[in-house]
C-alpha atoms as a PDB file:
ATOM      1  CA  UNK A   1      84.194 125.899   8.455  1.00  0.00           C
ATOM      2  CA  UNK A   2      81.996 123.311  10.840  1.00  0.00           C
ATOM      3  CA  UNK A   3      81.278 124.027  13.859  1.00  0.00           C
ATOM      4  CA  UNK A   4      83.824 123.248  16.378  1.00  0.00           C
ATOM      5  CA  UNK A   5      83.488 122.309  20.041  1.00  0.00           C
ATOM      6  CA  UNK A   6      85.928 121.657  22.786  1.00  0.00           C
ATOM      7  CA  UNK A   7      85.332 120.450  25.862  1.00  0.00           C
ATOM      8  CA  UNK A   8      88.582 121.012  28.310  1.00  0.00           C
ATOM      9  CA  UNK A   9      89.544 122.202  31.608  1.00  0.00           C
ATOM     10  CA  UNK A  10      92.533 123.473  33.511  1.00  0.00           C
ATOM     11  CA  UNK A  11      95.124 122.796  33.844  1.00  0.00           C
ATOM     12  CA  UNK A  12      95.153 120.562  30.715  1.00  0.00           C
ATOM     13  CA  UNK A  13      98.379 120.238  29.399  1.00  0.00           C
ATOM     14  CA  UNK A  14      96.655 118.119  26.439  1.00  0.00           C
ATOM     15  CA  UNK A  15      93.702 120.381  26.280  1.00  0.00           C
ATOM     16  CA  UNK A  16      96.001 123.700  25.998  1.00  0.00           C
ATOM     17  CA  UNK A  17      98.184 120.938  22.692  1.00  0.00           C
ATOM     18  CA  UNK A  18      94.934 120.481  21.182  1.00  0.00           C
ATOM     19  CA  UNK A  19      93.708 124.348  21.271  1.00  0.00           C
ATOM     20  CA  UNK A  20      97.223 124.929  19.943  1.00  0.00           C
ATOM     21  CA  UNK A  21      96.597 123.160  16.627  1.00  0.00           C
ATOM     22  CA  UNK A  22      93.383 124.186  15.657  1.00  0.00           C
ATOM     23  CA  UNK A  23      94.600 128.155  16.483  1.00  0.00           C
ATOM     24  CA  UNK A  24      97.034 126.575  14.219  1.00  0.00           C
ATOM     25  CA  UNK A  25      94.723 125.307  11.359  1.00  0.00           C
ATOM     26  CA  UNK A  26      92.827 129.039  11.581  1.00  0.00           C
ATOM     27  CA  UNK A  27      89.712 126.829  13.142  1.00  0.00           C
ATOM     28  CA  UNK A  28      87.755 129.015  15.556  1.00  0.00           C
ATOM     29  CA  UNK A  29      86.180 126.582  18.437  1.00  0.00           C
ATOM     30  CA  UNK A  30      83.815 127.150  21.373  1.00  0.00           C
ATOM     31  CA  UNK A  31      85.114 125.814  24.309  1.00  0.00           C
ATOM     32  CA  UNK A  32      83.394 125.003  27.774  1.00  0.00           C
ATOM     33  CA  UNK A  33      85.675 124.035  30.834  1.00  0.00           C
ATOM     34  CA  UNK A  34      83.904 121.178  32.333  1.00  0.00           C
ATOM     35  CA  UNK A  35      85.704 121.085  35.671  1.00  0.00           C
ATOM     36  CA  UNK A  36      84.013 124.890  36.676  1.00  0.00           C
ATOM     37  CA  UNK A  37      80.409 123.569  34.996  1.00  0.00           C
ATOM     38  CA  UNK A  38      78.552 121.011  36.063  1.00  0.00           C
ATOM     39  CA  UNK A  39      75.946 121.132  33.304  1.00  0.00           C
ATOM     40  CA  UNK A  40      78.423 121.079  30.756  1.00  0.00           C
ATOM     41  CA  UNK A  41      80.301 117.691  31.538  1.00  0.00           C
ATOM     42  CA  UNK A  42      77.381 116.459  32.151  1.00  0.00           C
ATOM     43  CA  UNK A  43      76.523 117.584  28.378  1.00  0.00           C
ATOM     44  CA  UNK A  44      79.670 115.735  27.545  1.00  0.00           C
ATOM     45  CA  UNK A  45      79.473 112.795  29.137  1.00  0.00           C
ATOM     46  CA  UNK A  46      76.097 112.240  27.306  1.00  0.00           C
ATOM     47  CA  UNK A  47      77.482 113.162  23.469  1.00  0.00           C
ATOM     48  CA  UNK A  48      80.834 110.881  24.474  1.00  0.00           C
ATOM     49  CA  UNK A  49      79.042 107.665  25.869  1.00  0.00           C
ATOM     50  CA  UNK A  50      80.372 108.619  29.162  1.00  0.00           C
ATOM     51  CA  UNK A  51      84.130 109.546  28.285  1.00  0.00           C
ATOM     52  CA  UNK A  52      85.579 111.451  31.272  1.00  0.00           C
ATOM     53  CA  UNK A  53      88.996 112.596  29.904  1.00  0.00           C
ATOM     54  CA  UNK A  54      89.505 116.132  28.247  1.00  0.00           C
ATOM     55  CA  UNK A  55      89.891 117.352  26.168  1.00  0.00           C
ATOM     56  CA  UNK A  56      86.761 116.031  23.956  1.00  0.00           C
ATOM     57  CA  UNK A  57      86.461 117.533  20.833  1.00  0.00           C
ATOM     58  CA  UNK A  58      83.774 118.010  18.616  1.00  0.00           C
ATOM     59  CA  UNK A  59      84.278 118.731  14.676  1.00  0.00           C
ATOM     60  CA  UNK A  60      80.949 119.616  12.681  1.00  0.00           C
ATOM     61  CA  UNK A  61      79.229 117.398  15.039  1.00  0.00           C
ATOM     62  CA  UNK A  62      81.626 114.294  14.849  1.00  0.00           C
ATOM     63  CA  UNK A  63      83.073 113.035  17.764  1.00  0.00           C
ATOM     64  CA  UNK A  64      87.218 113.258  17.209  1.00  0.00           C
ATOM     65  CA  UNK A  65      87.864 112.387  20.621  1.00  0.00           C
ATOM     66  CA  UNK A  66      90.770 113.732  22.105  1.00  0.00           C
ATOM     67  CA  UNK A  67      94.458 115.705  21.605  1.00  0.00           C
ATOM     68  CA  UNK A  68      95.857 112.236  20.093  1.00  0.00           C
ATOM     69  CA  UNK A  69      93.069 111.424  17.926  1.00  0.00           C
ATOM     70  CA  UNK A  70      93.239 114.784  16.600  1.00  0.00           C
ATOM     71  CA  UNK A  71      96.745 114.897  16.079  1.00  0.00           C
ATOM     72  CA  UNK A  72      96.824 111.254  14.928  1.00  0.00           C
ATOM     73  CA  UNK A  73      94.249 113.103  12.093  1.00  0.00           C
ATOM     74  CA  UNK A  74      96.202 115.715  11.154  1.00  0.00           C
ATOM     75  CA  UNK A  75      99.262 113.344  10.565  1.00  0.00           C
ATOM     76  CA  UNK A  76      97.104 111.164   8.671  1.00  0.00           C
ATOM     77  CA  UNK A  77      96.211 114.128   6.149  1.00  0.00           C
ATOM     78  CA  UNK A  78      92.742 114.027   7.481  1.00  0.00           C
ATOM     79  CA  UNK A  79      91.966 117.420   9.781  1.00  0.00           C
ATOM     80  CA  UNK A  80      91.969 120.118   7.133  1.00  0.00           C
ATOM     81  CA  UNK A  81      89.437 118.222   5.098  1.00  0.00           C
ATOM     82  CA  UNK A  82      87.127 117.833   8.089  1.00  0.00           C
ATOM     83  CA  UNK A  83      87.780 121.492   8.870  1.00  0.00           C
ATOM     84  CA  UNK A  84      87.001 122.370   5.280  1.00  0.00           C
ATOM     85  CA  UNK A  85      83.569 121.132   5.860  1.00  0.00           C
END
């Protein structure tokens, strides 16, 4: 499975939705809250082009986006082959 990376904070209604899928999907993910470390949004803002909203997610490097893009993937048919690897 790729490495996946979340970037969220609380509370995060659409942060906790996308967490809940990929516990979902089996995917284990590091997350960083970006609201408690500076250094981290900053890291975010700088892999997004400057996107401020959370959550930002990160799948073997690609940039999904956020909760709807990911869920807009998995209705597509789309997530568990970019979770396979």
């Amino acid at each position: 499975m790729p490495q996946i990376t979340v970037y969220s904070g609380t509370p995060c209604p659409f942060c906790e939705r996308a967490k809940m899928l990929l516990k979902k999907k089996g995917a284990a993910f590091d997350e960083y809250d970006v609201r408690a470390d500076s250094d981290k949004m900053a890291e975010m803002l700088a892999k997004t082009g400057g996107k401020r909203t959370i959550p930002q997610i990160f799948i073997g490097g690609k940039h999904i986006g956020g909760c709807d893009e990911l869920y807009a993937m998995e209705q597509a048919g789309k997530l568990d082959a970019l979770l396979a690897g």
